[in-house]
C-alpha atoms as a PDB file:
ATOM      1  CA  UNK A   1      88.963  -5.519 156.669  1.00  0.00           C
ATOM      2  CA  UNK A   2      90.755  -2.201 157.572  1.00  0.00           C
ATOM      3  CA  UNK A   3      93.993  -4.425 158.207  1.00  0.00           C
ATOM      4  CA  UNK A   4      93.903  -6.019 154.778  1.00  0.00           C
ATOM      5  CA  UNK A   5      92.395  -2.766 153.007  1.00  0.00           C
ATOM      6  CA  UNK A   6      95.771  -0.690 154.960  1.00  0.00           C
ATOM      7  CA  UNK A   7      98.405  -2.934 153.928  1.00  0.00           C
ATOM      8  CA  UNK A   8      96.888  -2.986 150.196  1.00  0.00           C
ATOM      9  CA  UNK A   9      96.743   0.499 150.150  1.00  0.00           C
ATOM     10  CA  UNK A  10     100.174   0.963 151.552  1.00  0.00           C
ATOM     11  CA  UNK A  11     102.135  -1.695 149.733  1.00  0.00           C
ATOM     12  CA  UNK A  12     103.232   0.729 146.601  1.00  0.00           C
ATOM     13  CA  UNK A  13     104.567   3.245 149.149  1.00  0.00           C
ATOM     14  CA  UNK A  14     106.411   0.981 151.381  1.00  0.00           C
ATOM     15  CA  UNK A  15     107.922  -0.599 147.865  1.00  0.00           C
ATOM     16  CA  UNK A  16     108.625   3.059 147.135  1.00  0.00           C
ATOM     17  CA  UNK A  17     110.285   3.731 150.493  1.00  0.00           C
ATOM     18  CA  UNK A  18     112.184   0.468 150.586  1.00  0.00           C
ATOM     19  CA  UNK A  19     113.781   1.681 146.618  1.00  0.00           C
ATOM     20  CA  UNK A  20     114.840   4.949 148.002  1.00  0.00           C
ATOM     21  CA  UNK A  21     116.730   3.362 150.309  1.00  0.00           C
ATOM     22  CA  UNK A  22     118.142   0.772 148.345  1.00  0.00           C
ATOM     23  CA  UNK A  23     118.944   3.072 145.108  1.00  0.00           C
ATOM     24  CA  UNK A  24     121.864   4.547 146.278  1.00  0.00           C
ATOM     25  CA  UNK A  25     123.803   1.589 147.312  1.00  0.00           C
ATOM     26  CA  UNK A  26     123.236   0.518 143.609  1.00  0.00           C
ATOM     27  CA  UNK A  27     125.068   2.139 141.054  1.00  0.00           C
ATOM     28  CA  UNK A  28     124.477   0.090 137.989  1.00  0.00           C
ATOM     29  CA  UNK A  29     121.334   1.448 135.982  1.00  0.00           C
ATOM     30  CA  UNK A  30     120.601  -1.893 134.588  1.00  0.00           C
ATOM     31  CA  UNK A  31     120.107  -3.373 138.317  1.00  0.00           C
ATOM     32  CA  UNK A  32     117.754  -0.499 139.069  1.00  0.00           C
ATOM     33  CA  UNK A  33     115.648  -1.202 136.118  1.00  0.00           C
ATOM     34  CA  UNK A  34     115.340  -5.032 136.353  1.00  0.00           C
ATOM     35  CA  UNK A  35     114.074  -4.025 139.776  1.00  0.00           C
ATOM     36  CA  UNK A  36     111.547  -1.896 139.146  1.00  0.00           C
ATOM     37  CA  UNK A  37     110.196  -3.873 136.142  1.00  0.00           C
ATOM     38  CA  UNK A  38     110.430  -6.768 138.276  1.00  0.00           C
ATOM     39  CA  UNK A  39     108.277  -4.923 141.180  1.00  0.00           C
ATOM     40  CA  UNK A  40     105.714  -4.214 138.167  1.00  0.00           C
ATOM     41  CA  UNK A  41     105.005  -7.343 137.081  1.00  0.00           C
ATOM     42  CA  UNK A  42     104.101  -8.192 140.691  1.00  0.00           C
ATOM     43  CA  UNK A  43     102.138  -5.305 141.038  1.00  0.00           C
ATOM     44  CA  UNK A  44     100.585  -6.438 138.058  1.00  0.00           C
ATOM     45  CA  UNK A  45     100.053  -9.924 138.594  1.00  0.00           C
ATOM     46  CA  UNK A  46      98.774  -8.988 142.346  1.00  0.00           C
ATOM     47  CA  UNK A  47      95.587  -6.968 140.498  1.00  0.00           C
ATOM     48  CA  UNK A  48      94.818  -9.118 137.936  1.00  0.00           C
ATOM     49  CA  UNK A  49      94.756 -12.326 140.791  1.00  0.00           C
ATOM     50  CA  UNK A  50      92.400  -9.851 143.127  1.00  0.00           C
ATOM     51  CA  UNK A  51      90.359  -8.877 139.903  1.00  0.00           C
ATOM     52  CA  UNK A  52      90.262 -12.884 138.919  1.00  0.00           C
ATOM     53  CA  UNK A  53      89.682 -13.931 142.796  1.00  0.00           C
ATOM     54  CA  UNK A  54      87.022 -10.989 143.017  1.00  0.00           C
ATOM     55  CA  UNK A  55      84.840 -11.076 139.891  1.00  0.00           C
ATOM     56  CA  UNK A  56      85.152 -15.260 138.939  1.00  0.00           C
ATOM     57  CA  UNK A  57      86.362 -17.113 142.389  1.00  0.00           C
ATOM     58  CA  UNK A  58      84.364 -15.482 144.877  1.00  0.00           C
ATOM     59  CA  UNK A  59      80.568 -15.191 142.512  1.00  0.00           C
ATOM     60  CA  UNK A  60      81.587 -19.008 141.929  1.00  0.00           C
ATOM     61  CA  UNK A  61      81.824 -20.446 144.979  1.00  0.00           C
ATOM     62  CA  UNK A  62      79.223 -18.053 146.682  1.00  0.00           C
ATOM     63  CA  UNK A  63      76.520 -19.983 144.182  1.00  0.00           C
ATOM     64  CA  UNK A  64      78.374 -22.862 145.192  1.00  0.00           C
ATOM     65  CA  UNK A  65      77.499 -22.772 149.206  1.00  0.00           C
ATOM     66  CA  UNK A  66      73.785 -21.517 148.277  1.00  0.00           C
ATOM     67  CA  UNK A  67      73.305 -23.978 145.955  1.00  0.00           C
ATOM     68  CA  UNK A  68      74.231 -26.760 148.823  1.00  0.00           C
ATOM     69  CA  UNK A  69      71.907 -25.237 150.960  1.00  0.00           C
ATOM     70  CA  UNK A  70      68.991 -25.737 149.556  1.00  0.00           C
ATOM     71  CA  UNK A  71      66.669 -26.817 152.285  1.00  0.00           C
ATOM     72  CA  UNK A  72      66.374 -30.917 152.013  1.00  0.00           C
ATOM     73  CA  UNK A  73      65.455 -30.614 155.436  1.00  0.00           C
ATOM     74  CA  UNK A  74      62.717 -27.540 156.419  1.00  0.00           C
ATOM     75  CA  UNK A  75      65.589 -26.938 159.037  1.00  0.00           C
ATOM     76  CA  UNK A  76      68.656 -26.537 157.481  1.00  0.00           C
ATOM     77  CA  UNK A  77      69.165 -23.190 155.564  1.00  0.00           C
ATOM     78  CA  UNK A  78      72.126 -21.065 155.042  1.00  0.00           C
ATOM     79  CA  UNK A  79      73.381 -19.087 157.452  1.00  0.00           C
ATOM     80  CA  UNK A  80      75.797 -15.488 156.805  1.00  0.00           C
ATOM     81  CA  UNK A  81      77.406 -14.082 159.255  1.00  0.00           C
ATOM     82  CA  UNK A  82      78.814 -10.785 158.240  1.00  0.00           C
ATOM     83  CA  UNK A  83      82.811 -11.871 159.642  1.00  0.00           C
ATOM     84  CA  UNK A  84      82.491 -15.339 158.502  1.00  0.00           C
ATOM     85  CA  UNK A  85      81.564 -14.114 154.951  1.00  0.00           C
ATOM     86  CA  UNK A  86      84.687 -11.055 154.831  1.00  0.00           C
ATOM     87  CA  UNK A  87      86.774 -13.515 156.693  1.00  0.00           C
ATOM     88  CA  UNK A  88      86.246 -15.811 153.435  1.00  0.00           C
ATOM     89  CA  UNK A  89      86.537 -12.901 151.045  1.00  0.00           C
ATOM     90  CA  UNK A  90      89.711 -11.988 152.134  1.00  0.00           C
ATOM     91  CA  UNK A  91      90.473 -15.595 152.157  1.00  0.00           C
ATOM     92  CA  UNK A  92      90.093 -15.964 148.760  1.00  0.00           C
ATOM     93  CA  UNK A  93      91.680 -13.097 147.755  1.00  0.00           C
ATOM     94  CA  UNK A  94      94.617 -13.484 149.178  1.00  0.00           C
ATOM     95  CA  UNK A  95      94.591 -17.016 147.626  1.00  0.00           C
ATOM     96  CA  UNK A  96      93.803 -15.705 144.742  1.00  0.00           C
ATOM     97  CA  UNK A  97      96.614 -12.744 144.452  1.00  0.00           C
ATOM     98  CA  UNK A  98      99.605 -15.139 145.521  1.00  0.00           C
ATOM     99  CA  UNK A  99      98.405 -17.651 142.832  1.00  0.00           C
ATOM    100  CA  UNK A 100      99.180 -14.824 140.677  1.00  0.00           C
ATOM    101  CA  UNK A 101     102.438 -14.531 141.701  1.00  0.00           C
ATOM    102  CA  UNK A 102     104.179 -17.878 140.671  1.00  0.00           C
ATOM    103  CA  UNK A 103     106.053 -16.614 137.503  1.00  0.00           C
ATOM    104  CA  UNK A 104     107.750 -14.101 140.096  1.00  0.00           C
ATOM    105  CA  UNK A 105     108.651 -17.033 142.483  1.00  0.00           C
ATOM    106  CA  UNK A 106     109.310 -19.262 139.539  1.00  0.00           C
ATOM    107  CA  UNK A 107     111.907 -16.246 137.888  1.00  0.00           C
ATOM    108  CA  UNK A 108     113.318 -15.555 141.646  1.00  0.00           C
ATOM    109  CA  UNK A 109     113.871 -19.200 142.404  1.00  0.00           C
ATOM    110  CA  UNK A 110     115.716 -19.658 138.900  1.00  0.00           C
ATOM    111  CA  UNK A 111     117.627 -16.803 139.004  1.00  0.00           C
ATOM    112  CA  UNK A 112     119.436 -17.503 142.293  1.00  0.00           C
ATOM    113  CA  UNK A 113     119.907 -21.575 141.143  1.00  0.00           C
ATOM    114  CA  UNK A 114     117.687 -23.372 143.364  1.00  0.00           C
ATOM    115  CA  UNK A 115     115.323 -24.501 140.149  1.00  0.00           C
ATOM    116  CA  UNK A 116     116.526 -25.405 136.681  1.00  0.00           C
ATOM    117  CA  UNK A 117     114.306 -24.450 133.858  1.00  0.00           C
ATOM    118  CA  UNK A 118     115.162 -28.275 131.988  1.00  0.00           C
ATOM    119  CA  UNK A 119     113.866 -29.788 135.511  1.00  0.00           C
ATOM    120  CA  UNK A 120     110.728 -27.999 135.466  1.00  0.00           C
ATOM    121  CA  UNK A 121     109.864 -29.050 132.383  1.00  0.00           C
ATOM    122  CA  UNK A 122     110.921 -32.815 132.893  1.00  0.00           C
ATOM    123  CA  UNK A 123     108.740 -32.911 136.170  1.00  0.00           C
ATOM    124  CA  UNK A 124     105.911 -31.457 134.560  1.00  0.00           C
ATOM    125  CA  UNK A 125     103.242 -34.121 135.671  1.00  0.00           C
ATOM    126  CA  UNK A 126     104.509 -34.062 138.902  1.00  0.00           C
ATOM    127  CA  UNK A 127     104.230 -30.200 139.065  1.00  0.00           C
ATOM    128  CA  UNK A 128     100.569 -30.484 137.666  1.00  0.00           C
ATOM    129  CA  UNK A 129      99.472 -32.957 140.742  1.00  0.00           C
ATOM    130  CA  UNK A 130     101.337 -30.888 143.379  1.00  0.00           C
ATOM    131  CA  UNK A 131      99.215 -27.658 141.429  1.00  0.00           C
ATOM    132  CA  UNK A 132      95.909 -29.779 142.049  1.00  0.00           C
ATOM    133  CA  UNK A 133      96.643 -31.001 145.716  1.00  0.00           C
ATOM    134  CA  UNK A 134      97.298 -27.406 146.770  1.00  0.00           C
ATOM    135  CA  UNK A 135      93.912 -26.151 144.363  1.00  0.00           C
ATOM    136  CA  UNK A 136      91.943 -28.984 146.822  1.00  0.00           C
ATOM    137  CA  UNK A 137      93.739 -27.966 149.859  1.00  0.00           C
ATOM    138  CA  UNK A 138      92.719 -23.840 149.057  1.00  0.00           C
ATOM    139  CA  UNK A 139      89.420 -24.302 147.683  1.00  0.00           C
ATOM    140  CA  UNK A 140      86.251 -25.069 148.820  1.00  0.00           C
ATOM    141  CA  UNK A 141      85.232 -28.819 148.576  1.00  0.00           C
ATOM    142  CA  UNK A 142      84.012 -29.087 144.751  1.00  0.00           C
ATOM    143  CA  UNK A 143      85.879 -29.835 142.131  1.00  0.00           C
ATOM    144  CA  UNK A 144      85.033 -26.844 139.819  1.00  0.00           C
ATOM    145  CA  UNK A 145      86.398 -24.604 141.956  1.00  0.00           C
ATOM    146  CA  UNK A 146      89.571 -26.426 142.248  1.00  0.00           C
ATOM    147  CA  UNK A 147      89.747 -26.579 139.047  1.00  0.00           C
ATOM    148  CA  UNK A 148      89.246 -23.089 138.991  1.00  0.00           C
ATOM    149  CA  UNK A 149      92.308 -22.894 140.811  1.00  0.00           C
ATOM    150  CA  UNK A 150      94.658 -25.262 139.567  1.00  0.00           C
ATOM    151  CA  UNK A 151      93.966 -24.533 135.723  1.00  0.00           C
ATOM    152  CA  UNK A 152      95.458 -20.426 136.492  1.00  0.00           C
ATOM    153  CA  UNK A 153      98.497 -22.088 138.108  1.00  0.00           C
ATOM    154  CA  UNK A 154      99.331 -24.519 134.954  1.00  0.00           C
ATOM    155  CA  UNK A 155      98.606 -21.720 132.352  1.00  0.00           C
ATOM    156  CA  UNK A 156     101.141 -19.112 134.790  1.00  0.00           C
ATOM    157  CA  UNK A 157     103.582 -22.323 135.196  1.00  0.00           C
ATOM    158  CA  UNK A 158     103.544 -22.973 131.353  1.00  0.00           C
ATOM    159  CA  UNK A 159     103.695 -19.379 129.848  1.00  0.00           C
ATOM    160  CA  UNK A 160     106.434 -18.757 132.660  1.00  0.00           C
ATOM    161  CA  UNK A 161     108.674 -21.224 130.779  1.00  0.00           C
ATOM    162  CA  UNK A 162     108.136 -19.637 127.366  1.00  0.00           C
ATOM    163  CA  UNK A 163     108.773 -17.159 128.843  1.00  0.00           C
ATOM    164  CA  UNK A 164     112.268 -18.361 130.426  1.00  0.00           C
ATOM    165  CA  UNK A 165     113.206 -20.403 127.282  1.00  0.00           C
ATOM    166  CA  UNK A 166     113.038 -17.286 124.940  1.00  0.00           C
ATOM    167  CA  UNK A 167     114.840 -14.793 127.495  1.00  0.00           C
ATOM    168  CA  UNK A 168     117.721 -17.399 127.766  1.00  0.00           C
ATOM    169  CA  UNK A 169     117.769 -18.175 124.059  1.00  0.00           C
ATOM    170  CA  UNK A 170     117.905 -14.099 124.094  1.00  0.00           C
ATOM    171  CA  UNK A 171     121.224 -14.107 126.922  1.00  0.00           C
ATOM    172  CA  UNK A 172     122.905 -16.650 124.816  1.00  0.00           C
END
């Protein structure tokens, strides 16, 4: 937990560090600012996936494993331990805060030409199965909480592309 907590705590300084050494190297203003607003908008999208993963994710699929437990057999009853339970906590919120980050990779990946933004939206369907196999792959085995999952992903994926669209209708 200190690990995690240390590297969350320390991520906006080592960001900061990494700037001051890059700055100088850069002399066009523009640059500078497209790389600070773009290390915003990950910041941002990094809280608001721990806030999602910490106050709906985590309460969800909590009730989930108690409700499973309930005790068919007098034996069987469910059983915390205190690592298995942070071990899962982090889990999920580390799930939950790269979800968060697809516009970023989706930007990043377009930018440098490995995506086209007319190819993402022609392979839509195929994008919105890959989004569900990875939501039953991350999740735990129900299919609200993959759902859960995979309905973030498609709203990020589609407001992404609006997104896109109007900022290249804007360039042109």
């Amino acid at each position: 937990v200190a690990f995690f907590f240390g590297i969350t705590i320390s991520f906006p300084i080592s960001i900061y560090h990494i700037l001051l050494f890059i700055v100088p190297a850069i002399n066009n203003k523009m640059t500078i600012a497209r790389i600070l607003g773009f290390i915003l908008l990950s910041s941002f999208l990094f809280i608001i996936g721990l806030l999602f993963g910490y106050y709906i994710l985590i309460p969800f699929s909590v009730n989930f494993f108690k409700s499973i437990s309930i005790p068919l057999i007098n034996s069987i009853s469910l059983n915390y331990t205190l690592e298995n339970y942070l071990i899962y906590l982090i889990w999920i919120l580390i799930i939950s805060s790269f979800i968060y980050q697809l516009p970023i990779f989706i930007i990043f990946f377009i930018k440098i030409g490995l995506l086209d933004i007319n190819d993402l939206q022609a392979n839509r369907r195929y994008v919105v199965v890959i989004f569900f196999i990875l939501a039953a792959i991350l999740t735990p085995p129900d299919p609200l909480s993959q759902l859960m999952i995979a309905l973030p992903l498609m709203l990020l994926y589609e407001i992404t592309l609006i997104i896109i669209r109007i900022l290249n209708s804007k360039n042109e």
